[in-house]
Protein backbone atom coordinates (compact mmCIF):
# COMPACT_ATOMS: atom_id res chain seq x y z
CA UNK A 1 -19.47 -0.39 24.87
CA UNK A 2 -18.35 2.99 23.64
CA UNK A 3 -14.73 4.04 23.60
CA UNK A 4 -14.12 7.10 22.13
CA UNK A 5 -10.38 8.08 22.12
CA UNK A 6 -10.04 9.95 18.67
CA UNK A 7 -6.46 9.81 17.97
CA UNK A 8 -5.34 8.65 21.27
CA UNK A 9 -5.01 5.09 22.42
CA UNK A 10 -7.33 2.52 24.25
CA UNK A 11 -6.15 0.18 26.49
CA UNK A 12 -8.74 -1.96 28.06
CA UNK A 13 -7.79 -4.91 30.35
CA UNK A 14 -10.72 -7.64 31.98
CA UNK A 15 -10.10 -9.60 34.37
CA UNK A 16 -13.19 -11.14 34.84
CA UNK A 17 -16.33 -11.48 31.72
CA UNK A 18 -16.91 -10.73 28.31
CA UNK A 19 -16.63 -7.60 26.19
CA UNK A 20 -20.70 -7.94 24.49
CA UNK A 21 -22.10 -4.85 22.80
CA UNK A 22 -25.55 -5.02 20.87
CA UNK A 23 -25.62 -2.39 18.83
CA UNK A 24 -24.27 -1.59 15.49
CA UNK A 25 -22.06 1.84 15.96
CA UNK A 26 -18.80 1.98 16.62
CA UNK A 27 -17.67 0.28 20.05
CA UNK A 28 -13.71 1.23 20.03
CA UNK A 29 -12.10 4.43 18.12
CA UNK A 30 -8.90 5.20 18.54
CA UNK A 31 -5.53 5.03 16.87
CA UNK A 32 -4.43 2.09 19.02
CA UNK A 33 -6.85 -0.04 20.80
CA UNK A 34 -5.26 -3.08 22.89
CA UNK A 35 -7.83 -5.13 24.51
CA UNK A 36 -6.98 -8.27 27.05
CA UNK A 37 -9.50 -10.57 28.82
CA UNK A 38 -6.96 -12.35 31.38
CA UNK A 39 -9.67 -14.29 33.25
CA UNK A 40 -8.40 -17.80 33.54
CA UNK A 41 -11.49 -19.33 35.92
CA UNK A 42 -14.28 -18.88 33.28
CA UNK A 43 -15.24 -20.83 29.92
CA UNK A 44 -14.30 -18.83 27.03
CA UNK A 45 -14.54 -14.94 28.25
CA UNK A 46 -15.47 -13.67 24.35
CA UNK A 47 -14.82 -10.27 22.57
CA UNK A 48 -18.08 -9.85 20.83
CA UNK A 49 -20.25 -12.22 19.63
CA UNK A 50 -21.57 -14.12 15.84
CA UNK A 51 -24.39 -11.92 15.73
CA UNK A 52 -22.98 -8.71 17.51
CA UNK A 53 -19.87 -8.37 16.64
CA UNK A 54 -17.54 -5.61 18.40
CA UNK A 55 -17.61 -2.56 15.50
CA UNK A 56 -13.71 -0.81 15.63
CA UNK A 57 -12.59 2.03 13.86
CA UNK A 58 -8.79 1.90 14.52
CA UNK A 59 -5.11 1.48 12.87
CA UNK A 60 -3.84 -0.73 15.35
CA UNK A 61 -5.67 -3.58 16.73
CA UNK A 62 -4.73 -5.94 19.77
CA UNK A 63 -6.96 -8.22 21.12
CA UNK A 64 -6.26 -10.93 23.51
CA UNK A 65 -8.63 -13.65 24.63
CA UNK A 66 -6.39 -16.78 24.74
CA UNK A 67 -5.86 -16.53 28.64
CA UNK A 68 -7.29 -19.96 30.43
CA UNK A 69 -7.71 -23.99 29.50
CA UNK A 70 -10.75 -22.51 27.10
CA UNK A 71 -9.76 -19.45 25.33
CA UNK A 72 -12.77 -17.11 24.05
CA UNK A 73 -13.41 -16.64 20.48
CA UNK A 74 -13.18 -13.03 18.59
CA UNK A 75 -15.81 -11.32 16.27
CA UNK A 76 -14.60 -7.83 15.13
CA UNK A 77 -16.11 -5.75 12.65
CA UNK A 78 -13.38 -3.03 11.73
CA UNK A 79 -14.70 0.15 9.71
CA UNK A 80 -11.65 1.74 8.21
CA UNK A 81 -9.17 -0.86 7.49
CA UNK A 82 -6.15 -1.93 9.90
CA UNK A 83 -2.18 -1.02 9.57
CA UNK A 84 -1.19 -3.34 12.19
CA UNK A 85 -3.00 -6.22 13.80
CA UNK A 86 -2.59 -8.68 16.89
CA UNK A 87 -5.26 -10.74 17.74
CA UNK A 88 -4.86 -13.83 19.59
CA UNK A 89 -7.28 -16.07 20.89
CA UNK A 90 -5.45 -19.31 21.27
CA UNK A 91 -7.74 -22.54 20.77
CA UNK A 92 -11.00 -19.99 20.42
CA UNK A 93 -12.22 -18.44 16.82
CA UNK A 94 -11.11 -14.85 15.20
CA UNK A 95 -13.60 -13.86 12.75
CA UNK A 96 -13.19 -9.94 11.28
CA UNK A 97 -14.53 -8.13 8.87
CA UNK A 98 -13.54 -5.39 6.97
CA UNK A 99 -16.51 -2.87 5.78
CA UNK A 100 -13.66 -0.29 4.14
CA UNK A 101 -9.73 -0.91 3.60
CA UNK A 102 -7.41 -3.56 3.99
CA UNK A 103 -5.79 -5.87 6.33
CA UNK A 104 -2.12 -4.68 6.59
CA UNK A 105 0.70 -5.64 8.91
CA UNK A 106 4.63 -5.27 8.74
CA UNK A 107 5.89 -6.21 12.45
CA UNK A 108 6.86 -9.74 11.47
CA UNK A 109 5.38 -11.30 14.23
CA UNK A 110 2.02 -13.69 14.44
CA UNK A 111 -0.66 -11.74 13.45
CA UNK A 112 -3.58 -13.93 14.16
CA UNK A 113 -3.73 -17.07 16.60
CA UNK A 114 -6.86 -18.68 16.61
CA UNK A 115 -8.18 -22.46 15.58
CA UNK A 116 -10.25 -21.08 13.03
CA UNK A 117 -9.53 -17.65 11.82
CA UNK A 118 -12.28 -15.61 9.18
CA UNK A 119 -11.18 -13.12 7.67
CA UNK A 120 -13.22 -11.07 4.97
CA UNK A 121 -12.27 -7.51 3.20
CA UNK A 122 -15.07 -5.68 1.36
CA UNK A 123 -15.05 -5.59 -2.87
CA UNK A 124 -12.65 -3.49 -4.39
CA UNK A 125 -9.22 -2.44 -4.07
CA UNK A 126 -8.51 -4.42 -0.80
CA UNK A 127 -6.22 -6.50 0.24
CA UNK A 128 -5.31 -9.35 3.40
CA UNK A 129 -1.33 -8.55 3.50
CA UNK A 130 0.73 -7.63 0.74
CA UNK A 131 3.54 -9.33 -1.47
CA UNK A 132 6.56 -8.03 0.94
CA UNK A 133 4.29 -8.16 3.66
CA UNK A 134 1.70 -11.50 4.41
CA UNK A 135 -0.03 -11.70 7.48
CA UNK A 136 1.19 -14.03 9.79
CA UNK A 137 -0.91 -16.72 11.07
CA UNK A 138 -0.57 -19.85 13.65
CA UNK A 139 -3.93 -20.99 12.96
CA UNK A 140 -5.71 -24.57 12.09
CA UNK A 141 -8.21 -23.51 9.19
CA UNK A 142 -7.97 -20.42 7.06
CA UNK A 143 -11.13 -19.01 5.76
CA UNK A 144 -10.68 -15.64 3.67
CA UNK A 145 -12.32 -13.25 1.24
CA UNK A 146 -10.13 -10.24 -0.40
CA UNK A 147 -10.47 -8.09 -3.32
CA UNK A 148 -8.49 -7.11 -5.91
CA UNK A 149 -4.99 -6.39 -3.87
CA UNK A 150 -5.42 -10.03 -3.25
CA UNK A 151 -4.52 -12.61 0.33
CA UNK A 152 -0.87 -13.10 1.12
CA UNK A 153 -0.36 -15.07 4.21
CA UNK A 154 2.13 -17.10 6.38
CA UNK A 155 1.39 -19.79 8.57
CA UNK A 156 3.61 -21.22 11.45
CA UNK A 157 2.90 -24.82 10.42
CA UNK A 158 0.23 -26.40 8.56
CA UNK A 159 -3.01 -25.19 7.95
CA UNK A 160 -6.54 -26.19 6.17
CA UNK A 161 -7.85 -23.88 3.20
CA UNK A 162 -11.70 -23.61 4.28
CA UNK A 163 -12.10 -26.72 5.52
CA UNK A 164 -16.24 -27.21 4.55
CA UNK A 165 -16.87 -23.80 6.49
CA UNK A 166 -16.60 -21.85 3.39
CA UNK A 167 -13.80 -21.05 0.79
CA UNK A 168 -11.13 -18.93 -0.05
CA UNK A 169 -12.03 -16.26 -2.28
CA UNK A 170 -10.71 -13.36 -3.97
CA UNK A 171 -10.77 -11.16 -6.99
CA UNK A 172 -7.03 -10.80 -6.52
CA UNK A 173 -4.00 -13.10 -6.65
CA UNK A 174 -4.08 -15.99 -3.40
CA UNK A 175 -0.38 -16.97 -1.83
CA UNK A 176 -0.51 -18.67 1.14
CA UNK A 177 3.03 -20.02 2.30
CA UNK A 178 2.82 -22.59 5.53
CA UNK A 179 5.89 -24.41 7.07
CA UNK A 180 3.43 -27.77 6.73
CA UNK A 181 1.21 -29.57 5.03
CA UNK A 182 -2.27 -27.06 3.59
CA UNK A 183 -4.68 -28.68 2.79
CA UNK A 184 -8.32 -27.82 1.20
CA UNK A 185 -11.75 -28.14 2.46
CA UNK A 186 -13.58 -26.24 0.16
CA UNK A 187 -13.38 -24.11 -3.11
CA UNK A 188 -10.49 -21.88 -3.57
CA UNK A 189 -11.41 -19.20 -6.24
CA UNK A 190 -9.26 -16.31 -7.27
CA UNK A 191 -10.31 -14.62 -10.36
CA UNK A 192 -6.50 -13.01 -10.96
């Protein structure tokens, strides 16, 4: 996969399969990228993969897998940081990483659907959300690593901190707000 729009936008819509690419460059650049798998007759249609994930270099990321009874699972590696963010993959897994920059959004809308959402900044000055702005979840567990701007999110209902899949870390302050119950699975460690 290699979409090349500079600036511009991507829009890239499947009905049918997977989005796989095995190398480690760039896949998607572009100032907006909206990705949808709609294919409801297949078994979790996936946007990248644990070991190869799809590598973005955008502001604005949309990615839809949640179509069908099995939704596919999302595994993003994002090279410059993200201003807004939309990815839904219903019952499936979002898992993104963050090489450079933060994880910002400001729409108020969900940000991330998913049953288990990862979501990992590199070291430094980086951040998941903001004080005036969290990122809004609708997940099941929460697994998240930030640096020193710290994790700031909202969840739709309850959620589970880590849940034995790995903590919640960060070298920055941790506020998660949830309209039920959160619960922990694993360490929590914020060094604040």
């Amino acid at each position: 996969l290699n979409l090349y729009a500079g600036t511009g936008n991507v829009t890239l819509v499947l009905t049918e399969g997977a989005v796989t690419d095995g190398d480690l460059a760039d896949d998607i650049t572009a100032n907006v990228a909206t990705v949808t798998l709609s294919d409801t007759n297949d078994s979790g249609d996936n946007f990248g993969a644990s070991g190869n994930p799809i590598g973005t270099s955008v502001n604005d990321l949309r990615v839809d897998t949640s179509a069908g009874t099995n939704p596919g699972s999302q595994w993003i590696t994002e090279a410059n940081g993200l201003t807004q963010l939309n990815l839904n993959a219903g019952t499936g897994n979002v898992t993104l990483v963050l090489t450079a920059g933060s994880v910002a959004d400001t729409d108020g809308g969900v940000d991330i659907t998913a049953n288990v959402a990862t979501v990992t900044t590199a070291a430094g000055a980086t951040a998941i959300g903001a004080t005036g702005n969290p990122i809004a979840t609708n997940v099941t567990t929460l697994i998240s690593t930030s640096g020193t701007g710290g994790t700031y999110v909202t969840e739709t209902d309850g959620v589970a901190l880590g849940s034995g899949a790995g903590g919640n870390t960060s070298t920055g302050p941790i506020v998660i707000v949830a309209a039920g119950a959160i619960t922990t699975g694993d360490t929590i460690t914020t060094t604040a």
